[in-house]
Protein backbone atom coordinates (compact mmCIF):
# COMPACT_ATOMS: atom_id res chain seq x y z
CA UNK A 1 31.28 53.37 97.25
CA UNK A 2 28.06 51.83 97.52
CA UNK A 3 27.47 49.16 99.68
CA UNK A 4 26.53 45.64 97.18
CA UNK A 5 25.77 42.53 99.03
CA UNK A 6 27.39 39.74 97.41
CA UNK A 7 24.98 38.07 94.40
CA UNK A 8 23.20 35.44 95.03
CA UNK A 9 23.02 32.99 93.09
CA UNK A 10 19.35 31.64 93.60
CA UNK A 11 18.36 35.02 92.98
CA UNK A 12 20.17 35.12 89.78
CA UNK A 13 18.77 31.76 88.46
CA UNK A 14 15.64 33.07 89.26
CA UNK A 15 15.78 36.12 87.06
CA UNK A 16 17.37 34.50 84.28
CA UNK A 17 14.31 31.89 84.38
CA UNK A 18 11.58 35.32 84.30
CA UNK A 19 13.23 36.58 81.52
CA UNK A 20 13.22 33.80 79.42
CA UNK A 21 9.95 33.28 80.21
CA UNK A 22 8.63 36.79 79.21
CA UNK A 23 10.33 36.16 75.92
CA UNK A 24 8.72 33.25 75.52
CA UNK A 25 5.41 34.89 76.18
CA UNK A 26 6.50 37.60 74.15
CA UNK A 27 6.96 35.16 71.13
CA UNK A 28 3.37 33.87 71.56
CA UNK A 29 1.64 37.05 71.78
CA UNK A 30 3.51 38.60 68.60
CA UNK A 31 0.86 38.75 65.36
CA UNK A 32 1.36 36.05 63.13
CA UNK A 33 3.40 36.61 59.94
CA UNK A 34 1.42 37.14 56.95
CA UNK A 35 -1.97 37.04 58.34
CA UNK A 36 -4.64 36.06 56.01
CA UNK A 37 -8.46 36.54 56.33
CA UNK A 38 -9.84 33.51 56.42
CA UNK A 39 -11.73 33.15 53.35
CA UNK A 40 -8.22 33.84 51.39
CA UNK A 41 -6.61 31.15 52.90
CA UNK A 42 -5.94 27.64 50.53
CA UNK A 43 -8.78 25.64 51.65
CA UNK A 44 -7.78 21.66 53.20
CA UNK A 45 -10.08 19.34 50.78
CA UNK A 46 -12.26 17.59 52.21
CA UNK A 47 -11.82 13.56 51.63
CA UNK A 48 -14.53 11.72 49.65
CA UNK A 49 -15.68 10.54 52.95
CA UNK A 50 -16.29 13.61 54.37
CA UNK A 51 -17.57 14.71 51.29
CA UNK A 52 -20.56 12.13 51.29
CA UNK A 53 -21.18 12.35 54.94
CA UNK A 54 -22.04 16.12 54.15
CA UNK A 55 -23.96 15.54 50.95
CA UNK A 56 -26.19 12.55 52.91
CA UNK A 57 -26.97 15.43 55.92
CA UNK A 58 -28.07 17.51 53.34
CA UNK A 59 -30.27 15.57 51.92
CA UNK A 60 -31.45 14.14 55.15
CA UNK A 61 -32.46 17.54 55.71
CA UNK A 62 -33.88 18.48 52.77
CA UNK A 63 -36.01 15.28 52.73
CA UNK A 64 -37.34 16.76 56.22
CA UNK A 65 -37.97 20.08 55.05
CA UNK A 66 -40.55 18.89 52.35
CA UNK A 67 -42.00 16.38 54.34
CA UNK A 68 -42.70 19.56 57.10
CA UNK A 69 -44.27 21.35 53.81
CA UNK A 70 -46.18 18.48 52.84
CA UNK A 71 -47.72 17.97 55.66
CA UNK A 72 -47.96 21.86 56.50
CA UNK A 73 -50.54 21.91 53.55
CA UNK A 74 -52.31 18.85 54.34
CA UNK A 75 -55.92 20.07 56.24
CA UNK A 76 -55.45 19.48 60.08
CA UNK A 77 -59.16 17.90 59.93
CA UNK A 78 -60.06 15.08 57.65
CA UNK A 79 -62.57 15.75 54.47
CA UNK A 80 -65.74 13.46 55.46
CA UNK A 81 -66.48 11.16 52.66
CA UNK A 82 -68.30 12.43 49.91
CA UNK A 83 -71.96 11.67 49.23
CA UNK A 84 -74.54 13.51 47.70
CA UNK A 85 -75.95 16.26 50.12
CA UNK A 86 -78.79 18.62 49.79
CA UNK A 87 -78.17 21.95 49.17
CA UNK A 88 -78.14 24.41 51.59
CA UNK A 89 -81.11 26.51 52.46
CA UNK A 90 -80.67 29.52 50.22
CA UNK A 91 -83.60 31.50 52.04
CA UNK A 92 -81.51 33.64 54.65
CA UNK A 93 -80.33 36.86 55.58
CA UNK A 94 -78.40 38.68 52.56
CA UNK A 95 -77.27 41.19 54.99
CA UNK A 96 -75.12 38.68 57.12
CA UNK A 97 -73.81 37.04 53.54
CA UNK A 98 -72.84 40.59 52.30
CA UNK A 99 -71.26 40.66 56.15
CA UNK A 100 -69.84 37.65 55.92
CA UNK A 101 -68.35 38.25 52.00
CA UNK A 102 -66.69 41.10 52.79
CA UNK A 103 -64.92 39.89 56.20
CA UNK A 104 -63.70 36.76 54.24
CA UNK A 105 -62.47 39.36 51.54
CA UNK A 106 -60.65 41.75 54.31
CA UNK A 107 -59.24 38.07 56.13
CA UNK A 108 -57.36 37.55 52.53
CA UNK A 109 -56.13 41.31 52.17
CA UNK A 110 -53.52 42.84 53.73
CA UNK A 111 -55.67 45.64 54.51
CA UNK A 112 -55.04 45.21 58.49
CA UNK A 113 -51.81 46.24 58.17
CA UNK A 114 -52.28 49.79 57.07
């Protein structure tokens, strides 16, 4: 016969508690029954206050967005006042306006990226 010492009872209680603890653990970690992804699953609605709170950000930030693009376009310096001027000496170089034609003409293509 093999030599048992007597069970004690602390020990014991001490098990029991691991074990139901594991199970418990167990429990959590098991995958959820019926898992859904989550655009398949029935949507809360949203209350009416919610609702408008949303609606009033969006347009808060719409409203920002076109005042950015308004004053994206606006000129960064402002047009002097007009009055009549004279007009500008036409005797010049035609070389640097052909030079300066075709570099305005290759700054509006897309020709640098080739």
């Amino acid at each position: 016969m093999t030599n048992m010492a007597p069970a004690d009872t602390r020990i014991e209680a001490v098990a029991t508690r691991l074990k139901e603890a594991a199970q418990k653990r167990a429990e959590a970690y098991a995958p959820p029954t019926e898992w859904q992804q989550i655009w398949k699953r029935p949507r809360k609605p949203k209350s009416i206050k919610a609702k408008k709170a949303e609606l009033a950000k969006q347009r808060k930030r719409l409203k920002a967005a076109g005042v950015r693009r308004f004053y994206g376009a606006q000129p960064r310096r402002p047009r002097p006042r007009p009055r009549p001027r004279p007009r500008k000496n036409r005797i010049g170089s035609a070389a640097a306006r052909r030079d300066t034609r075709a570099l305005s003409r290759m700054r509006h293509s897309n020709a640098w990226l080739w």
